[in-house]
Protein backbone atom coordinates (compact mmCIF):
# COMPACT_ATOMS: atom_id res chain seq x y z
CA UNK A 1 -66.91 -12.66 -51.82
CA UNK A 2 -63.59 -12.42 -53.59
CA UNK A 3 -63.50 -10.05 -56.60
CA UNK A 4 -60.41 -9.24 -58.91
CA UNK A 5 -59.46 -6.84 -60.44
CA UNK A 6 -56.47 -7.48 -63.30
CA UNK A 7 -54.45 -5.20 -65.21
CA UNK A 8 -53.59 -6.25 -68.18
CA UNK A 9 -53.33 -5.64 -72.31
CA UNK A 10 -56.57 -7.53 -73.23
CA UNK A 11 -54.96 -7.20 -76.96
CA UNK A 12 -51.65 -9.00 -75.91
CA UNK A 13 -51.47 -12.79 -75.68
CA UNK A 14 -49.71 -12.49 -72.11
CA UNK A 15 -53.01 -10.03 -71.37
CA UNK A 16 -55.16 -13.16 -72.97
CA UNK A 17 -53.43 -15.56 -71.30
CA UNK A 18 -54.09 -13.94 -67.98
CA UNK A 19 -57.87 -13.63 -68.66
CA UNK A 20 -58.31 -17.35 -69.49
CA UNK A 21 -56.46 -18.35 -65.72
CA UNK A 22 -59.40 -16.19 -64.60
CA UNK A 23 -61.89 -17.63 -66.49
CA UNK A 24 -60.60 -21.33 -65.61
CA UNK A 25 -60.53 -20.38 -62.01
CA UNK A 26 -64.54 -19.29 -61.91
CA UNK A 27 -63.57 -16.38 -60.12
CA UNK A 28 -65.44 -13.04 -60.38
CA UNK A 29 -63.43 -10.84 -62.32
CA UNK A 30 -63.01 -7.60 -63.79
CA UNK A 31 -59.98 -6.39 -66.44
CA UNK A 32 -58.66 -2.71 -66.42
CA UNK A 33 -56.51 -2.44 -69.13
CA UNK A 34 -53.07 -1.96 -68.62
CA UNK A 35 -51.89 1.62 -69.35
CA UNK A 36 -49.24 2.51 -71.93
CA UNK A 37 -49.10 6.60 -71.77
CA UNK A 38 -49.26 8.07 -75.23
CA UNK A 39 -48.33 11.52 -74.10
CA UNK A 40 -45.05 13.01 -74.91
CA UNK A 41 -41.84 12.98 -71.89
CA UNK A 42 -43.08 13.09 -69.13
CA UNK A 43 -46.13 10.84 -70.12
CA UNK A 44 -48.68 12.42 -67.40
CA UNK A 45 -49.23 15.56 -65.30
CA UNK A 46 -48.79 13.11 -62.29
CA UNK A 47 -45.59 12.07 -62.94
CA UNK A 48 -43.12 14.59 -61.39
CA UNK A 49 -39.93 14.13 -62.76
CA UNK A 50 -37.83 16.73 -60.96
CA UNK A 51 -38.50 15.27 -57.71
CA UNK A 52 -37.44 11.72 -58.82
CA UNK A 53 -34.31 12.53 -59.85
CA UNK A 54 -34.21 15.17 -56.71
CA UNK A 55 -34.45 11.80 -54.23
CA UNK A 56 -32.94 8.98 -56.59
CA UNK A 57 -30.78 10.72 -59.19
CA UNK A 58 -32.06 9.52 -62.25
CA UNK A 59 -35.79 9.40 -63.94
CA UNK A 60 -38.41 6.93 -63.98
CA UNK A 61 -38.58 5.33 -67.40
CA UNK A 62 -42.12 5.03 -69.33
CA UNK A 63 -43.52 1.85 -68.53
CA UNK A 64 -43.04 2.30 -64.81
CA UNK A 65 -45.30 5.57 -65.62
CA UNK A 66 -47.73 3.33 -67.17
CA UNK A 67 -47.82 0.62 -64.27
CA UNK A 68 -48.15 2.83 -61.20
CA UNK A 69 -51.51 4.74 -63.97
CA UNK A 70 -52.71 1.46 -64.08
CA UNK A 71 -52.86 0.72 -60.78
CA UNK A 72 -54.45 3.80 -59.65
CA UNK A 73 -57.00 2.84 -62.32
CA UNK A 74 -57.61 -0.25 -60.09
CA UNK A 75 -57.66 2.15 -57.22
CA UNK A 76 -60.34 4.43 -58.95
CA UNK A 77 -62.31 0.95 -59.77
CA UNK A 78 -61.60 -0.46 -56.10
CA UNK A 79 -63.25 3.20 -54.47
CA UNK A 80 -66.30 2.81 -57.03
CA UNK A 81 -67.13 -0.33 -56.80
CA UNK A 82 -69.68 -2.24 -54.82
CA UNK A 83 -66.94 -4.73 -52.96
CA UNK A 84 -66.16 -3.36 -49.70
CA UNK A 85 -62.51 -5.94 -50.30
CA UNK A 86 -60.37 -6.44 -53.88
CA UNK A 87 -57.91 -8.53 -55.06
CA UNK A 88 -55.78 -6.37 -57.66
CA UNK A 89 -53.60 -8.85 -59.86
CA UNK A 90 -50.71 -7.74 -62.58
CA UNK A 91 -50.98 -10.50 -65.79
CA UNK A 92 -48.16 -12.81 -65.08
CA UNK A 93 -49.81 -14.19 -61.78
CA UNK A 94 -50.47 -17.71 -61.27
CA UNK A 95 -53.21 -19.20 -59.10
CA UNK A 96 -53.74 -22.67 -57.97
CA UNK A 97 -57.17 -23.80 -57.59
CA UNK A 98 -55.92 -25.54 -54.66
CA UNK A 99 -54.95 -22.33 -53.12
CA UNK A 100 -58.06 -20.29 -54.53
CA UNK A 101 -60.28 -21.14 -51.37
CA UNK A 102 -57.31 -19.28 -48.92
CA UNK A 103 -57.47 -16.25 -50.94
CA UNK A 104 -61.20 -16.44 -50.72
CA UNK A 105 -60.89 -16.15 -47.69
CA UNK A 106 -58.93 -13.37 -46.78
CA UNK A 107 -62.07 -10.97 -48.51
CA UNK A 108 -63.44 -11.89 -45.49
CA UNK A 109 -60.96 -11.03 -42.26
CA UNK A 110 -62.51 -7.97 -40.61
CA UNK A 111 -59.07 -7.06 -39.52
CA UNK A 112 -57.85 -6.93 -42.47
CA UNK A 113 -59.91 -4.47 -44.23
CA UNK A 114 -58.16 -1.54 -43.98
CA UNK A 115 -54.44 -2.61 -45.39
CA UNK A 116 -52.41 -3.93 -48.01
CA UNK A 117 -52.65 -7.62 -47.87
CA UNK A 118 -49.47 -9.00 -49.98
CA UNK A 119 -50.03 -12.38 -51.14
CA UNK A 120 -46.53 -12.19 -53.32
CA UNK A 121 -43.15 -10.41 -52.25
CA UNK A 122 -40.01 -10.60 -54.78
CA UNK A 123 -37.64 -11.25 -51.47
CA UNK A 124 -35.58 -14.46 -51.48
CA UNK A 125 -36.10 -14.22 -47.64
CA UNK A 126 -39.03 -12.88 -45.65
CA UNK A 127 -38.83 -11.80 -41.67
CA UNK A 128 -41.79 -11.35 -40.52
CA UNK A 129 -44.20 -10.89 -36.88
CA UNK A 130 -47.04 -13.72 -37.06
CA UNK A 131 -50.19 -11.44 -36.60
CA UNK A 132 -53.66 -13.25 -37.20
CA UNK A 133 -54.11 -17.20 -38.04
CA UNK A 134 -58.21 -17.14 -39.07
CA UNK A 135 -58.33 -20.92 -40.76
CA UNK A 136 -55.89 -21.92 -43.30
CA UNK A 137 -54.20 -18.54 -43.94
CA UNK A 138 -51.40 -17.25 -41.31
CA UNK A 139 -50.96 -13.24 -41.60
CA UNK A 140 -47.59 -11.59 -41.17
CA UNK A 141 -46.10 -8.18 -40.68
CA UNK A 142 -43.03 -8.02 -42.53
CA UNK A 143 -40.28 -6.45 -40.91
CA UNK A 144 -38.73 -5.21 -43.93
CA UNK A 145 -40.28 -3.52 -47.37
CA UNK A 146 -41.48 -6.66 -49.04
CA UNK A 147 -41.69 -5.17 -52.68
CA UNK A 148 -44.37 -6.19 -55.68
CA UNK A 149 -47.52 -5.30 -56.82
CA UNK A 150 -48.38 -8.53 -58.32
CA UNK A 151 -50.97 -9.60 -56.03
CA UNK A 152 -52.49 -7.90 -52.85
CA UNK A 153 -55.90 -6.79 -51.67
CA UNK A 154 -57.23 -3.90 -50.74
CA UNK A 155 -59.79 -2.11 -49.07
CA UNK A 156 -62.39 1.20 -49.81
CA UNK A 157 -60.63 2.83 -47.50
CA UNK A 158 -56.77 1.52 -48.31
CA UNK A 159 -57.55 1.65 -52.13
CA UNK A 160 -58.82 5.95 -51.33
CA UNK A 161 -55.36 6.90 -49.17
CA UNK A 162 -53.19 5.12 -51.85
CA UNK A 163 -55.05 7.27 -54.51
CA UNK A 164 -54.79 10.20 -52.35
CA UNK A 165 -51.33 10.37 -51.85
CA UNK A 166 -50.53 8.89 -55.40
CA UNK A 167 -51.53 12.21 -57.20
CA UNK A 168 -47.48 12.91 -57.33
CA UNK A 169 -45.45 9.93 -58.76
CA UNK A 170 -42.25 10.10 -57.83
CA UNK A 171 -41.02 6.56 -57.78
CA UNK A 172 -42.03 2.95 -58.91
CA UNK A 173 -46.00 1.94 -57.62
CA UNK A 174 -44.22 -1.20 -55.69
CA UNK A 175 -41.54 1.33 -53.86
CA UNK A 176 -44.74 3.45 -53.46
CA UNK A 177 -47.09 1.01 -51.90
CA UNK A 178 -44.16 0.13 -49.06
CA UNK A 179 -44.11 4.08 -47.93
CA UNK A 180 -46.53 3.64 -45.35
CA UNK A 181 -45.56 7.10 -43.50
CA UNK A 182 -46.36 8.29 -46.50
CA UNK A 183 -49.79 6.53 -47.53
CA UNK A 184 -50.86 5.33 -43.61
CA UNK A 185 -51.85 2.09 -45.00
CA UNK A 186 -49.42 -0.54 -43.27
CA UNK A 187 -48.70 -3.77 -45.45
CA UNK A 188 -48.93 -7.58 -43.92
CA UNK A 189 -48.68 -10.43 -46.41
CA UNK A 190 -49.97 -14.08 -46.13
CA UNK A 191 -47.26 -16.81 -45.49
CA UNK A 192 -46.95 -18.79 -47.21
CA UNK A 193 -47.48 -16.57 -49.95
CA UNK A 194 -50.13 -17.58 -51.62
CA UNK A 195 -49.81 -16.15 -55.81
CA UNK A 196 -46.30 -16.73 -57.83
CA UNK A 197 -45.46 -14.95 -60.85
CA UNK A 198 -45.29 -16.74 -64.13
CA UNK A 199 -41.82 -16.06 -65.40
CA UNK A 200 -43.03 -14.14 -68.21
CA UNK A 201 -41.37 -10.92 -69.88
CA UNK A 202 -42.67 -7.22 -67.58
CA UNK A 203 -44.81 -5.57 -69.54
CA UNK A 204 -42.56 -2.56 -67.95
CA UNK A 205 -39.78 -3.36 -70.18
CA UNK A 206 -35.73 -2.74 -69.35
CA UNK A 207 -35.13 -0.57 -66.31
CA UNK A 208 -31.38 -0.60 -65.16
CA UNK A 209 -29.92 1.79 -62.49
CA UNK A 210 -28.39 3.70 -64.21
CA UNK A 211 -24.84 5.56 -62.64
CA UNK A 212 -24.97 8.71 -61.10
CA UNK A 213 -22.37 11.53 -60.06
CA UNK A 214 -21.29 11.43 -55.99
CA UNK A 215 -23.40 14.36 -55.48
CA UNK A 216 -26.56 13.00 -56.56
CA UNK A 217 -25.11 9.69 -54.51
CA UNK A 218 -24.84 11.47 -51.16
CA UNK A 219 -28.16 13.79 -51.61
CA UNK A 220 -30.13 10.61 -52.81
CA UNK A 221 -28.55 8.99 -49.60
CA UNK A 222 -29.70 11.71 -47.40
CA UNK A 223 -33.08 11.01 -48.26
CA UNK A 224 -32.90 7.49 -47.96
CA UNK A 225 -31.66 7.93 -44.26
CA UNK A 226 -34.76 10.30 -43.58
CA UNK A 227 -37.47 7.99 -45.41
CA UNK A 228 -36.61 5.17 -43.20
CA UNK A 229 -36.56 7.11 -40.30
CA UNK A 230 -39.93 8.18 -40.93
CA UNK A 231 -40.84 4.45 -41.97
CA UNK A 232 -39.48 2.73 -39.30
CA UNK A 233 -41.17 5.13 -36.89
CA UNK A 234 -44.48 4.48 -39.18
CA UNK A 235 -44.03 0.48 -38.93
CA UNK A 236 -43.25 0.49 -34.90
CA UNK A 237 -46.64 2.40 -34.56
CA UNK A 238 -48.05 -0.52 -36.74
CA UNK A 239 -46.79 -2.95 -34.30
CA UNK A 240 -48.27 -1.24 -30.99
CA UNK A 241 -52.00 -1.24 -32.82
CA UNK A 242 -51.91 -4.59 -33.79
CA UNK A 243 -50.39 -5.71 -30.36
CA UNK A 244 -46.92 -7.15 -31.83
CA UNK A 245 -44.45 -5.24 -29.78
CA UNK A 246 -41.68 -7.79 -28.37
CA UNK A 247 -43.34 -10.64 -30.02
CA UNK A 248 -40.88 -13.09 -32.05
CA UNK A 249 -39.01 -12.24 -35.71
CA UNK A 250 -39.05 -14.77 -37.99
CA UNK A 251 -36.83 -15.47 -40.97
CA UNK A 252 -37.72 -18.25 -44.15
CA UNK A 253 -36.69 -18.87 -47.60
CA UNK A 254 -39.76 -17.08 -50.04
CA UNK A 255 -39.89 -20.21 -52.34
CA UNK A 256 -42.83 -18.43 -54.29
């Protein structure tokens, strides 16, 4: 049975706006409410800023605080509750009823229980390892991070390991939820993908890079080059348990 769980400012019109698509959809639903930390700099014992701008040179700013809170809140609710498989959705989805069914659906794959199921990525382009076909909805292994949070299930199990290795937030939830040598939950994502985003103002507000000094350039860099070391090594591990080594790449255009 499919069961969502949304984020969102029930308050808000964008967080009202979100609840009525649910409601229109007939969908079994529940809201946890977006988070919007009230503590002073650094907004939550979790958040450790030091390391952040250890591995990226500057800081995280407060609404992606907030975010990654709220999604572990969906974690918390995804652990608790009585669905063994959730679909967590940020408030500026969009669903087609046409496409409702497919998602359905994907509650249901055994195999799929115990990952992150992507059914949005912000990538123009996607390259990706066709994995598992079960009726309307093809499953893919991207061979590259494929970054949102916008839409994706989760499991018990998947929704527990992200929580467990969440409890120091160091980075952005959707750069967190591709570090699968860090979490040991691998990510696939349906193709096509099956939720688009609405076009709608983040509730995350302004983020820019900021510039940083060449030290901080070449230390940040040295960390980059061990992360994907360790992610690559994490993803090709991925591929021998699901049987993919040596099987094709593709490449197409994300039109979502």
């Amino acid at each position: 049975m499919l069961h969502i769980l949304a984020i969102a400012d029930i308050n808000s019109a964008k967080g009202k706006i979100a609840k009525q698509r649910l409601v229109d959809l007939g969908v079994s639903f529940e809201i946890i409410p977006a988070v919007f930390p009230s503590e002073p700099h650094p907004w939550s014992a979790l958040y450790d800023e030091k390391r952040r701008i250890r591995l990226n040179g500057y800081p995280l700013v407060k609404g992606e605080v907030g975010c990654f809170l709220a999604h572990r809140e969906a974690w918390k609710a995804a652990v608790a509750g009585p669905h063994e498989t959730v679909l967590i959705l940020e408030d500026d989805f969009k669903i087609t009823p046409e496409d409702l069914p497919k998602i359905a659906s994907i509650a249901e794959i055994k195999e799929s229980k115990n990952l992150i199921t992507l059914l949005f990525a912000a990538n123009h382009e996607l390259s990706f390892r066709r994995w598992l076909k079960p009726g309307d909805v093809q499953l893919v292994v991207p061979t590259h991070k494929a970054y949102s949070t916008l839409a994706y299930f989760v499991s018990k199990q998947s929704a527990a390991l992200l929580l467990k290795h969440s409890e120091s937030i160091f980075c952005p939830v959707d750069e967190f939820t591709n570090m699968e040598s860090l979490h040991g939950v691998p990510i696939v994502c349906t193709y096509p993908l099956l939720v688009s985003q609405d076009g709608s103002d983040s509730t995350i507000g302004h983020r820019a890079k900021p510039s940083i000094k060449t030290r901080q350039k070449l230390i940040r860099n040295y960390f980059r080059f061990i992360w994907t070391i360790r992610e690559k090594i994490s993803r090709l591990k991925t591929l021998v348990k699901l049987g993919l080594i040596g099987t094709k790449v593709e490449t197409r255009r994300n039109h979502s």
